[in-house]
N, C-alpha and C. Protein backbone atom coordinates (compact mmCIF):
# COMPACT_ATOMS: atom_id res chain seq x y z
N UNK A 1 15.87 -99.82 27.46
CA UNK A 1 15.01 -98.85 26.88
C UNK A 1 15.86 -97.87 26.07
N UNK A 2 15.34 -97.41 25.12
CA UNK A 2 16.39 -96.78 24.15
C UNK A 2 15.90 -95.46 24.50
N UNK A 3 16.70 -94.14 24.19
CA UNK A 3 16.36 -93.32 24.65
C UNK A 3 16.13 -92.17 23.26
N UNK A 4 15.60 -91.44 22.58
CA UNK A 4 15.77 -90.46 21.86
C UNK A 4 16.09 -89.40 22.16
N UNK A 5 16.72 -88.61 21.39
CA UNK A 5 17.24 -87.57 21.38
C UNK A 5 15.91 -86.30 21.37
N UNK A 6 16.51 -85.38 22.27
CA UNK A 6 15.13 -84.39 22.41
C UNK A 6 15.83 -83.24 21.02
N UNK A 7 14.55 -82.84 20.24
CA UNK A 7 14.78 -81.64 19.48
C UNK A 7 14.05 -80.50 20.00
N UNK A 8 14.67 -79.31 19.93
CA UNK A 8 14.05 -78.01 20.50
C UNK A 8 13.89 -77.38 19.19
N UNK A 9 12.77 -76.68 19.02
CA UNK A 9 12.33 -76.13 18.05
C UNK A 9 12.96 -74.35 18.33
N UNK A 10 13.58 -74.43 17.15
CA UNK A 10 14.14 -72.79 17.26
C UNK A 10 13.16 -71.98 17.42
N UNK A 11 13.24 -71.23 18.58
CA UNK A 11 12.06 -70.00 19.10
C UNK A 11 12.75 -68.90 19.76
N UNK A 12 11.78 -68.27 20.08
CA UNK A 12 12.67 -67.08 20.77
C UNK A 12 12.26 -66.84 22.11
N UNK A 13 12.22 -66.31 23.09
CA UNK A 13 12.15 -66.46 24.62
C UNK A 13 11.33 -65.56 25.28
N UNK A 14 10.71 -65.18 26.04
CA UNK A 14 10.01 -64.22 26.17
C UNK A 14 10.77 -62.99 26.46
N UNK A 15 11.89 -63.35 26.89
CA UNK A 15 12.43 -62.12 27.18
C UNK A 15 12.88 -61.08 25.94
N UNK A 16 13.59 -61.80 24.54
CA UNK A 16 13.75 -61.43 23.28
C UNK A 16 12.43 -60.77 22.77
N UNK A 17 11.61 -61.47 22.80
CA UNK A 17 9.95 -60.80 22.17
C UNK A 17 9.35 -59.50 23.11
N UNK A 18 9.50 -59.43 24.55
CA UNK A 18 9.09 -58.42 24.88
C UNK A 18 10.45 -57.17 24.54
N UNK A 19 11.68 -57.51 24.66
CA UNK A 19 12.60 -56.11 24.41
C UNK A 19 12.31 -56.23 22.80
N UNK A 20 11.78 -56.63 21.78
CA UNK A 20 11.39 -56.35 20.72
C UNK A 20 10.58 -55.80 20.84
N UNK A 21 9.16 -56.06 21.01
CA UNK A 21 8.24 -55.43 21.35
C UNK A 21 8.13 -53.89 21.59
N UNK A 22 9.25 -53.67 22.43
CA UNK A 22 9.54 -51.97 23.11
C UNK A 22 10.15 -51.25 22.14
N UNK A 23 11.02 -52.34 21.38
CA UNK A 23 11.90 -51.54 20.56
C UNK A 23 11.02 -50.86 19.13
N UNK A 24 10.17 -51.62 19.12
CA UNK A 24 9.26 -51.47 17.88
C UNK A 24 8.95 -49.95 18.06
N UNK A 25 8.21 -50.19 19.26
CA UNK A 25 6.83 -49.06 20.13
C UNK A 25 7.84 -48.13 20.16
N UNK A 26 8.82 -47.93 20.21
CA UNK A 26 9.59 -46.32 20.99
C UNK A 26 10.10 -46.23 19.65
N UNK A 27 10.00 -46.57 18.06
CA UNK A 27 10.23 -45.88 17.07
C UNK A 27 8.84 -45.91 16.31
N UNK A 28 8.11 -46.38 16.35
CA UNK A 28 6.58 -46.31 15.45
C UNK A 28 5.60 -45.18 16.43
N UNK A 29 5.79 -45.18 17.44
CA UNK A 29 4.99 -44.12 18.27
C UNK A 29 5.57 -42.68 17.78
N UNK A 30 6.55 -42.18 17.63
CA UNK A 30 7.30 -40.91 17.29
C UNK A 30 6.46 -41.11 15.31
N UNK A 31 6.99 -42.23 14.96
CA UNK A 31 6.53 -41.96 13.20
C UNK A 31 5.04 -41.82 13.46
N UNK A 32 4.27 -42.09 13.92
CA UNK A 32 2.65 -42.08 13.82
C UNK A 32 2.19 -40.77 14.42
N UNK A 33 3.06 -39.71 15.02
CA UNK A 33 2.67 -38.74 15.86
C UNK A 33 3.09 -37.68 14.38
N UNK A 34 4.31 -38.15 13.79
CA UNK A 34 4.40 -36.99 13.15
C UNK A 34 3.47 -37.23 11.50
N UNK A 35 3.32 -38.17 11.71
CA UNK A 35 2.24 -38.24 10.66
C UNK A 35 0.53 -37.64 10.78
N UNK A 36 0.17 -37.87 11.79
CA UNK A 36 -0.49 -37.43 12.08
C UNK A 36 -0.91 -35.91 12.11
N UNK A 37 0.32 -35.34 12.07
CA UNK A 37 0.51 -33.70 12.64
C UNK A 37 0.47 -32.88 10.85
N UNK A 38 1.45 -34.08 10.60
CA UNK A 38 1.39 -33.69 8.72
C UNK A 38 -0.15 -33.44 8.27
N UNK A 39 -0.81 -34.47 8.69
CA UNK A 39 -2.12 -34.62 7.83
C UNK A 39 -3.21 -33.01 8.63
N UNK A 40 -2.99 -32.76 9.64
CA UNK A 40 -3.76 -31.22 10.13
C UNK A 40 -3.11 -29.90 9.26
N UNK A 41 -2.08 -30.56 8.94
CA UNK A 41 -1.03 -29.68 7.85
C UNK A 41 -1.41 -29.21 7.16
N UNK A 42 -2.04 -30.07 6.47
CA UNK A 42 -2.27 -30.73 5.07
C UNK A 42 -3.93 -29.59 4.50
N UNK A 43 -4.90 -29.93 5.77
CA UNK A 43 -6.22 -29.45 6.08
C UNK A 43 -6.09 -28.08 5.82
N UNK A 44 -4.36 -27.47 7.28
CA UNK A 44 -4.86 -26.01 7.30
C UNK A 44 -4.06 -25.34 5.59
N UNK A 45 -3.23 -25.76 5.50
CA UNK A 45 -3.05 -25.13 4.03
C UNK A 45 -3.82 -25.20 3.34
N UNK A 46 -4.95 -26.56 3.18
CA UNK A 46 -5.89 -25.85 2.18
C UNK A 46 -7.05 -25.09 2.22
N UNK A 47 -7.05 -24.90 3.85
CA UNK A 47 -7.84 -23.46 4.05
C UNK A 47 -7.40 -22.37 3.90
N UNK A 48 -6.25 -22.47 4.33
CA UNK A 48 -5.35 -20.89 3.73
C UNK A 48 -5.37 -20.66 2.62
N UNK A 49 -5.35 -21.97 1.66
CA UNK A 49 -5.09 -21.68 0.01
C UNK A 49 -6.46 -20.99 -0.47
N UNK A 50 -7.32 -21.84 0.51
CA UNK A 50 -9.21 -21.75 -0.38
C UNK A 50 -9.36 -19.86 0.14
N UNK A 51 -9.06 -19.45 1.37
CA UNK A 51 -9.26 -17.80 1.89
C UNK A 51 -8.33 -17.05 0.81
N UNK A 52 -7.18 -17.48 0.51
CA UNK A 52 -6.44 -16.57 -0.72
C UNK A 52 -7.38 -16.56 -1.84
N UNK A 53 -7.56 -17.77 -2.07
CA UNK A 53 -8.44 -17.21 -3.42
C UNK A 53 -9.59 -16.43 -3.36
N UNK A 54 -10.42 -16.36 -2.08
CA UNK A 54 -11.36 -15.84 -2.00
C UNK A 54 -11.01 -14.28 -2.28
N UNK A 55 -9.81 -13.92 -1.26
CA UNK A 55 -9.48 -12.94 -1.11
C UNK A 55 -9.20 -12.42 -2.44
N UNK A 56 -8.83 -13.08 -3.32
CA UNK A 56 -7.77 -12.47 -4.43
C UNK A 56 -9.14 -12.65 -5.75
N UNK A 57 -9.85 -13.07 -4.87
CA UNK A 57 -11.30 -13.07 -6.66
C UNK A 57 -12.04 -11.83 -5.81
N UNK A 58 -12.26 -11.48 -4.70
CA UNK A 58 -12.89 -10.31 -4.06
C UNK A 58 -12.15 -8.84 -4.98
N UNK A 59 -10.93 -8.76 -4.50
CA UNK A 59 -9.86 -7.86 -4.75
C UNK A 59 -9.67 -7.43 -6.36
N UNK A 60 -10.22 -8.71 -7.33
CA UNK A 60 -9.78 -8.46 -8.54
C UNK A 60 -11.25 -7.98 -9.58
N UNK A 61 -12.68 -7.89 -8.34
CA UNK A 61 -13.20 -7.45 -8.77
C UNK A 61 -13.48 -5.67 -8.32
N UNK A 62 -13.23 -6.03 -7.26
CA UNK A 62 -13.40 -4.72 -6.63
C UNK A 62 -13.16 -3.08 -7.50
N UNK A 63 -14.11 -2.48 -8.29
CA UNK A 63 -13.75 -1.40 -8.60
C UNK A 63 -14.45 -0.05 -7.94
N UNK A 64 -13.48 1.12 -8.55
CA UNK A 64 -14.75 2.84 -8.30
C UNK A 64 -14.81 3.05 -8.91
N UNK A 65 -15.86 3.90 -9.04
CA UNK A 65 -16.90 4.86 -9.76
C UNK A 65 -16.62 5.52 -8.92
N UNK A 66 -15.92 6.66 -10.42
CA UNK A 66 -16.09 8.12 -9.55
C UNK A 66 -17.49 8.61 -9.48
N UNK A 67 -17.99 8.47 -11.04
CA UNK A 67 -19.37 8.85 -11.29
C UNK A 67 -20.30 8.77 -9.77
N UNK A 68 -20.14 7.60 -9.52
CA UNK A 68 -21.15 7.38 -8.18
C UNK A 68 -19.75 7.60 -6.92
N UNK A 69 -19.12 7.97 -6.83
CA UNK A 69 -18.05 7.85 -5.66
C UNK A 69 -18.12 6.62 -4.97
N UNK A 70 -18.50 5.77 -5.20
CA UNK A 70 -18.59 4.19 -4.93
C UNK A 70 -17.45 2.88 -5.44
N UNK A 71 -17.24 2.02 -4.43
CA UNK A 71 -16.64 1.05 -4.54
C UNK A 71 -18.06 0.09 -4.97
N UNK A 72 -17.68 -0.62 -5.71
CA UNK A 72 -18.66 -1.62 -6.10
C UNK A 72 -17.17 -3.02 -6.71
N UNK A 73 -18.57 -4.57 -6.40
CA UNK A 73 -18.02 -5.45 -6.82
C UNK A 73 -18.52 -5.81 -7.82
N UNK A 74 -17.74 -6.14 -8.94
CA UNK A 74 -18.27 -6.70 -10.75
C UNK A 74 -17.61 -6.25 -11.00
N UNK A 75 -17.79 -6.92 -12.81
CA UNK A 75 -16.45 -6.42 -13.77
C UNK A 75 -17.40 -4.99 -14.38
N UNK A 76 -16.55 -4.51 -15.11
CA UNK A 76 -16.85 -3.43 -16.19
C UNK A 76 -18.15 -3.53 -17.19
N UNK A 77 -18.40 -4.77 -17.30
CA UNK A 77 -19.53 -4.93 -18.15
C UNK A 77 -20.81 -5.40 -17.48
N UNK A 78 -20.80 -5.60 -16.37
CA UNK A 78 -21.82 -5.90 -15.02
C UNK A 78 -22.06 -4.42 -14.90
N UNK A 79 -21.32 -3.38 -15.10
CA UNK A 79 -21.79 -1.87 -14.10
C UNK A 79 -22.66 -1.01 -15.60
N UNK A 80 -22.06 -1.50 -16.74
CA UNK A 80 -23.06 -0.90 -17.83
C UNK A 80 -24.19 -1.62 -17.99
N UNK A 81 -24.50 -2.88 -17.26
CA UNK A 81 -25.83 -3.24 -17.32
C UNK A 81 -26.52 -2.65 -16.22
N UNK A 82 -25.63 -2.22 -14.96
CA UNK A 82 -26.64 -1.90 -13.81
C UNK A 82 -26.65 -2.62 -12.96
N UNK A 83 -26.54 -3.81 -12.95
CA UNK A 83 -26.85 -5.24 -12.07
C UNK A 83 -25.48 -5.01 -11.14
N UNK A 84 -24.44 -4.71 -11.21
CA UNK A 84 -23.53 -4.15 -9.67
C UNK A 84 -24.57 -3.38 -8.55
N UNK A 85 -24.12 -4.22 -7.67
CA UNK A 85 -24.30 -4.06 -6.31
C UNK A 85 -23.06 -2.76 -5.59
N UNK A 86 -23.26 -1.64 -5.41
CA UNK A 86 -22.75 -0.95 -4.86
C UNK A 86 -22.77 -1.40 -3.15
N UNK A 87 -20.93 -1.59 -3.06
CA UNK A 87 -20.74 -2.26 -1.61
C UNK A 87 -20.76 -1.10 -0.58
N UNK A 88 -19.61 0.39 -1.23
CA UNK A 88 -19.70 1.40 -0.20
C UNK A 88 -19.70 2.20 -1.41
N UNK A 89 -20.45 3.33 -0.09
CA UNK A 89 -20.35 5.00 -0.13
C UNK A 89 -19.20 5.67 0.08
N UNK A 90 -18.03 6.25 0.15
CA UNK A 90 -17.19 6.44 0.76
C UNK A 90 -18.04 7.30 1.90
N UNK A 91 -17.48 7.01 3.14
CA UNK A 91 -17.75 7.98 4.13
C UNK A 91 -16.85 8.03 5.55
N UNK A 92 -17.22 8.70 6.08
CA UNK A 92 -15.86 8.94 7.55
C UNK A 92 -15.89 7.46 8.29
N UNK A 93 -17.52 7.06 8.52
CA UNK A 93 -17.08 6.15 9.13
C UNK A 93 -17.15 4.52 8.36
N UNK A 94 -17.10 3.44 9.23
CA UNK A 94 -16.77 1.96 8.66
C UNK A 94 -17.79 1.49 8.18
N UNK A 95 -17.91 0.71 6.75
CA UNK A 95 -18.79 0.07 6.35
C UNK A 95 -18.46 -1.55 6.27
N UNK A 96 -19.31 -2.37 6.56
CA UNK A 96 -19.49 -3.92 6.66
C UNK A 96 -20.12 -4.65 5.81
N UNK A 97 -19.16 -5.67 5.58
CA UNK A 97 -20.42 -6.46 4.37
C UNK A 97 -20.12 -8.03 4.76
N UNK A 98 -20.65 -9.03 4.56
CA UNK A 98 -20.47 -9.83 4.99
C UNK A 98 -21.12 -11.05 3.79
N UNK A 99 -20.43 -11.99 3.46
CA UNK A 99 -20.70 -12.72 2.57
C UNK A 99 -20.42 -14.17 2.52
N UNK A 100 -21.08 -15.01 1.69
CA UNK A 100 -20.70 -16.48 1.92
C UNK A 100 -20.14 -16.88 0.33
N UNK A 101 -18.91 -17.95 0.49
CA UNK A 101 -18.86 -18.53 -0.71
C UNK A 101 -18.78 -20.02 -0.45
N UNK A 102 -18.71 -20.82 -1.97
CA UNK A 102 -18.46 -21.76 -1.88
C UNK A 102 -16.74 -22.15 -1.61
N UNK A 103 -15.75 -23.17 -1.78
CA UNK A 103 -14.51 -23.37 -1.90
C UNK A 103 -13.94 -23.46 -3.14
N UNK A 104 -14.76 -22.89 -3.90
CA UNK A 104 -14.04 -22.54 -4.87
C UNK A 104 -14.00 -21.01 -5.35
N UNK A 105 -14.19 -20.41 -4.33
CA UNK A 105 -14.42 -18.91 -4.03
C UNK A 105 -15.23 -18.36 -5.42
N UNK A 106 -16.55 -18.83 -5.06
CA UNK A 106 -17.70 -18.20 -6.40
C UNK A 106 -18.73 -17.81 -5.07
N UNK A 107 -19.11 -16.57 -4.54
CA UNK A 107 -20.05 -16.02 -4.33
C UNK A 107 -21.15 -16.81 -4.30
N UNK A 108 -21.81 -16.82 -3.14
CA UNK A 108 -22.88 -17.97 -3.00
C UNK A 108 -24.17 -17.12 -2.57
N UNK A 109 -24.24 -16.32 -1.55
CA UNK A 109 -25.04 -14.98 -1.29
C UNK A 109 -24.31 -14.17 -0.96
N UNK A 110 -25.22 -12.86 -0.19
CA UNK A 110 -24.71 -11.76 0.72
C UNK A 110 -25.58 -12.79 2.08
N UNK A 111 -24.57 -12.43 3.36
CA UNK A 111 -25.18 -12.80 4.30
C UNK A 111 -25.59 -11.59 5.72
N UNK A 112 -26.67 -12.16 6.60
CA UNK A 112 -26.39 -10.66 7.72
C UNK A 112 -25.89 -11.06 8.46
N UNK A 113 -25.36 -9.73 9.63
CA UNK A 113 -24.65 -9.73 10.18
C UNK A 113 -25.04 -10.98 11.41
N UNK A 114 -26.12 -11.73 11.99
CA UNK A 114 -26.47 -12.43 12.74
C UNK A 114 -26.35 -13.89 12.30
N UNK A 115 -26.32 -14.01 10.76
CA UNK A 115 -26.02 -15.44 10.23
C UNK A 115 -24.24 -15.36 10.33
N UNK A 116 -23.52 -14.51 10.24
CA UNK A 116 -22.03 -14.49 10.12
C UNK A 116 -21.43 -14.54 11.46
N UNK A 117 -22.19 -13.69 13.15
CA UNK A 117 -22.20 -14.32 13.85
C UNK A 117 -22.16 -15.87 14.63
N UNK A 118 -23.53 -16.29 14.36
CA UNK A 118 -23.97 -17.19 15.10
C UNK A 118 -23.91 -18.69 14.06
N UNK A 119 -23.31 -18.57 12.57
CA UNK A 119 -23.19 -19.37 11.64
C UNK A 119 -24.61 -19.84 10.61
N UNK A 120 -24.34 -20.61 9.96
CA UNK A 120 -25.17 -20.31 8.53
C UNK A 120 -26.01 -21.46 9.65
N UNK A 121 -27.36 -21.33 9.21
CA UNK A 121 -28.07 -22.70 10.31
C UNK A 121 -28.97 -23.14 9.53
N UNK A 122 -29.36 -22.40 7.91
CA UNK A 122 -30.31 -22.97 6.96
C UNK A 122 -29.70 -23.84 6.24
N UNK A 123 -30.53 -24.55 5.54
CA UNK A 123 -29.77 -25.50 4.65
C UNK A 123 -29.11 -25.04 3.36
N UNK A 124 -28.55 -23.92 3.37
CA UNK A 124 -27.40 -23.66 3.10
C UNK A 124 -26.04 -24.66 2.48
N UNK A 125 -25.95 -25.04 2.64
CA UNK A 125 -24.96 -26.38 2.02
C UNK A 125 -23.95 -25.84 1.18
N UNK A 126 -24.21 -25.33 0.44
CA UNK A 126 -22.89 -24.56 -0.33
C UNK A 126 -21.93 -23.72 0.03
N UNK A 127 -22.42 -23.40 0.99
CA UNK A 127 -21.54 -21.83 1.62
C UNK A 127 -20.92 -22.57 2.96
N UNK A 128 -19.23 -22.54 2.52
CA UNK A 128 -18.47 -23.17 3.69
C UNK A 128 -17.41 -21.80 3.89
N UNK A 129 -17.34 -20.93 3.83
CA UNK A 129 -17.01 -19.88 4.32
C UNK A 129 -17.07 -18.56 4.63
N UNK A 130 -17.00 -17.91 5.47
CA UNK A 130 -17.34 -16.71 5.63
C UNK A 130 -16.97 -15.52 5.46
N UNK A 131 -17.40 -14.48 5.12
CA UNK A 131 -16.13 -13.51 4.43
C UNK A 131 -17.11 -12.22 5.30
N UNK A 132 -16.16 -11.39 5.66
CA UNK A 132 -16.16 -10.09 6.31
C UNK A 132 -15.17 -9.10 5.47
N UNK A 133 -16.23 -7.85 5.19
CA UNK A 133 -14.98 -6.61 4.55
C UNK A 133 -15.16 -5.87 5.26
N UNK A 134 -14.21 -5.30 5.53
CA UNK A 134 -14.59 -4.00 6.08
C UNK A 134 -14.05 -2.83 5.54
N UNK A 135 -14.85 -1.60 4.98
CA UNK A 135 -13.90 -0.94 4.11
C UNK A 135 -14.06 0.12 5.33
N UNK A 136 -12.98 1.03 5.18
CA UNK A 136 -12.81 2.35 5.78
C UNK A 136 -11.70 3.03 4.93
N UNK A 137 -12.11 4.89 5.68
CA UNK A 137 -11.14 5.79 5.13
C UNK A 137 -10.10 5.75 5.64
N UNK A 138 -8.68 5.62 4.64
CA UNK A 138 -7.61 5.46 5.34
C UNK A 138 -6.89 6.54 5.21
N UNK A 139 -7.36 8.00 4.99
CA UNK A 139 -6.30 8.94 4.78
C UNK A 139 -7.22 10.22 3.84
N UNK A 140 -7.04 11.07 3.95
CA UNK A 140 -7.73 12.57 2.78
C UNK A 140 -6.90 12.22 1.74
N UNK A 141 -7.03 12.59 0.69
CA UNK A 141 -6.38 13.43 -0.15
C UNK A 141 -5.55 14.47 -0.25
N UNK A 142 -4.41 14.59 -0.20
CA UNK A 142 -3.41 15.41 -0.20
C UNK A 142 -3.47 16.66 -1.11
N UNK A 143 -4.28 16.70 -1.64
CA UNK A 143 -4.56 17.69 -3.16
C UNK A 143 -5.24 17.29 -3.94
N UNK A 144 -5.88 18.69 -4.68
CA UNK A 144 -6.71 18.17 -6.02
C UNK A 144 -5.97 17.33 -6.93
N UNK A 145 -6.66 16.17 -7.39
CA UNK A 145 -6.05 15.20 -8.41
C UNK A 145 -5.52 13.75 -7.65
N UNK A 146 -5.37 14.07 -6.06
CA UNK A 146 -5.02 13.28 -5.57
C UNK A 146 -5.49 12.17 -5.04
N UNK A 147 -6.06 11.04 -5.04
CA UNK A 147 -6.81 10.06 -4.61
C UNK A 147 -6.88 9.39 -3.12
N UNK A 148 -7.93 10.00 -2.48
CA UNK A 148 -8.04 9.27 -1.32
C UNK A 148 -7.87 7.81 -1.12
N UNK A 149 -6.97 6.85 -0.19
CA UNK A 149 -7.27 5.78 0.20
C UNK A 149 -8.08 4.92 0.96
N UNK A 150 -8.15 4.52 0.82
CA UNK A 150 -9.08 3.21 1.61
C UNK A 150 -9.00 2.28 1.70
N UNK A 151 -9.37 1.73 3.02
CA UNK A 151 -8.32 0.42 4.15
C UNK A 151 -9.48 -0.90 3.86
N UNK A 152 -9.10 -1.72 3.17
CA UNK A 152 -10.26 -3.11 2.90
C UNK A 152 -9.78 -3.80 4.18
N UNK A 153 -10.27 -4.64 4.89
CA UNK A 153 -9.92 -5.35 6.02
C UNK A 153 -10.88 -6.97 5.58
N UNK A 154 -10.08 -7.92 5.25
CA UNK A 154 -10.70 -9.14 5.04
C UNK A 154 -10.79 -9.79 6.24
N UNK A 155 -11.90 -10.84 6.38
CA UNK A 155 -11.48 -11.66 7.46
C UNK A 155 -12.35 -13.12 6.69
N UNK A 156 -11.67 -14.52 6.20
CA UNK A 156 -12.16 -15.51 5.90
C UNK A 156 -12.04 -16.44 6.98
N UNK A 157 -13.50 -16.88 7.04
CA UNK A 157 -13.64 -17.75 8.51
C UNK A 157 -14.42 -19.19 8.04
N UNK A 158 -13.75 -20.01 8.70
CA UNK A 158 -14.77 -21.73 8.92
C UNK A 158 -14.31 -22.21 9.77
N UNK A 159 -15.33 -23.32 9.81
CA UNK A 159 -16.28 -23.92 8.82
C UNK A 159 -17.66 -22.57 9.04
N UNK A 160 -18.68 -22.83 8.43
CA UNK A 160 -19.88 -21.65 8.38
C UNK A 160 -20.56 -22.06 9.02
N UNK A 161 -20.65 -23.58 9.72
CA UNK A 161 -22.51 -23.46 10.44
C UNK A 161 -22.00 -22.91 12.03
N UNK A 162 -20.26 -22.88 12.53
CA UNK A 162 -20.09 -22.53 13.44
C UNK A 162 -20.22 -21.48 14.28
N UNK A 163 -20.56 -21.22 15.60
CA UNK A 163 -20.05 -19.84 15.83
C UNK A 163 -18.71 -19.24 16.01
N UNK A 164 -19.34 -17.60 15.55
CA UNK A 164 -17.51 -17.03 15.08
C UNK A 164 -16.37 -17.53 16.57
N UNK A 165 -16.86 -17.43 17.47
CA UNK A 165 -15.92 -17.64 18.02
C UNK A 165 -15.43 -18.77 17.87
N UNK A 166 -15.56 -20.25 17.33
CA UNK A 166 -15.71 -21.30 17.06
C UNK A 166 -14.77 -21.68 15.98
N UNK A 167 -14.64 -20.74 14.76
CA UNK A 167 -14.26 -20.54 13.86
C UNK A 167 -12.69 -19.83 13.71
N UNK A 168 -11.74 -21.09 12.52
CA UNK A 168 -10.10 -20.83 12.13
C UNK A 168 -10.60 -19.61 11.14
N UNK A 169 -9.75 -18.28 11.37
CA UNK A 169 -9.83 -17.33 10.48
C UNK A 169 -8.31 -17.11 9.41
N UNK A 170 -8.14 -16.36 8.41
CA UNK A 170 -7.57 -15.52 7.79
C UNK A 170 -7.45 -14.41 7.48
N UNK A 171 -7.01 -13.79 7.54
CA UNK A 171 -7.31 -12.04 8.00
C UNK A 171 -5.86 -11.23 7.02
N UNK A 172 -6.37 -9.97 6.27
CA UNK A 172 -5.73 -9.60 5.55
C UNK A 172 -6.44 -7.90 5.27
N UNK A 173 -5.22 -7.66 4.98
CA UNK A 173 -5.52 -5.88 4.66
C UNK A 173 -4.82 -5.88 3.70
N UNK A 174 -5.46 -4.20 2.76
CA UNK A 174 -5.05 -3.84 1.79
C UNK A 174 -5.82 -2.84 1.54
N UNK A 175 -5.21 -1.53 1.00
CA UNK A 175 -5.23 -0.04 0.83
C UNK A 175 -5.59 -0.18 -0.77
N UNK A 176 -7.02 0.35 -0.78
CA UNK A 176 -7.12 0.98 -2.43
C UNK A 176 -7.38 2.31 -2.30
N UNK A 177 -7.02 3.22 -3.47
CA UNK A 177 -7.23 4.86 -4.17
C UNK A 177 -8.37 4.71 -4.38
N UNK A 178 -9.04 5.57 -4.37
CA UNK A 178 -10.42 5.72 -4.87
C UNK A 178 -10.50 6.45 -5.99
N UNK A 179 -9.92 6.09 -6.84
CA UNK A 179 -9.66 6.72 -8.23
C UNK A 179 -9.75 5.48 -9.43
């Protein structure tokens, strides 16, 4: 009887495939964790970016009237038509305003204080953030000619249908003259 020769097909063993196996897992588990962490990254900067702008289109409208001793929001040519909304009175104590925009920080309404609470719950759809001012007196006047300050206190919050406690904020201060 003649005998043939046995061929073994080049393979690998179980023991080679499972310490591969591990070796894979204990470097792709570390890359997939920090990827992951990047991409929440990614989210909260562009909520921080979207509350700056809010903040900084609030701030760049914000003017006074001495005439009326009022802070009001609009430009210069909004207050000779009339159509400005006077935000505060100056007075001793704190005034609140509370507002919604879209993400591209364009003013969507004024909201009350129980929708900014408990979150927007109408169909609302446009308004993904929440904006809180708070103006107060931050100081007298030192002398005639001299301009009293006043303490703006921002607070940008989301998402909007949440409740506040529920809700990632941004929070920022800044002192204007009332002059």
């Amino acid at each position: 009887m003649r005998s043939y020769p046995v061929r073994y097909a080049a393979a690998f063993s179980l023991v080679e495939v499972t310490i591969s196996i591990a070796i894979v897992a204990a470097v792709l588990l570390p890359l997939l964790a920090i990827l992951s962490q990047g991409g929440g990254r990614v989210t909260d900067s562009e909520d921080r970016f979207a509350a700056t702008r809010i903040i900084q289109s609030i701030e760049s409208e914000i003017r006074y009237s001495q005439e009326k001793s009022a802070f009001f929001i609009g430009s210069e040519s909004d207050s000779q038509s009339g159509s400005v909304k006077d935000i505060l009175v100056p007075a001793s104590s704190a005034t609140r305003f509370y507002l919604g925009y879209d993400r591209s920080a364009k003013l969507i309404r004024e909201i009350s204080k129980g929708e900014f609470s408990t979150g927007i719950q109408s169909s609302d759809t446009e308004i993904l953030y929440l904006v809180e001012l708070k103006f107060s007196k931050a100081g007298t006047s030192s002398g005639p000619g001299v301009p009293a300050l006043y303490r703006i206190q921002f607070s940008v919050e989301q998402p909007a249908f949440t409740a506040e406690k529920n809700r990632s904020r941004e929070r920022l201060q800044t002192l204007l003259s009332g002059q």
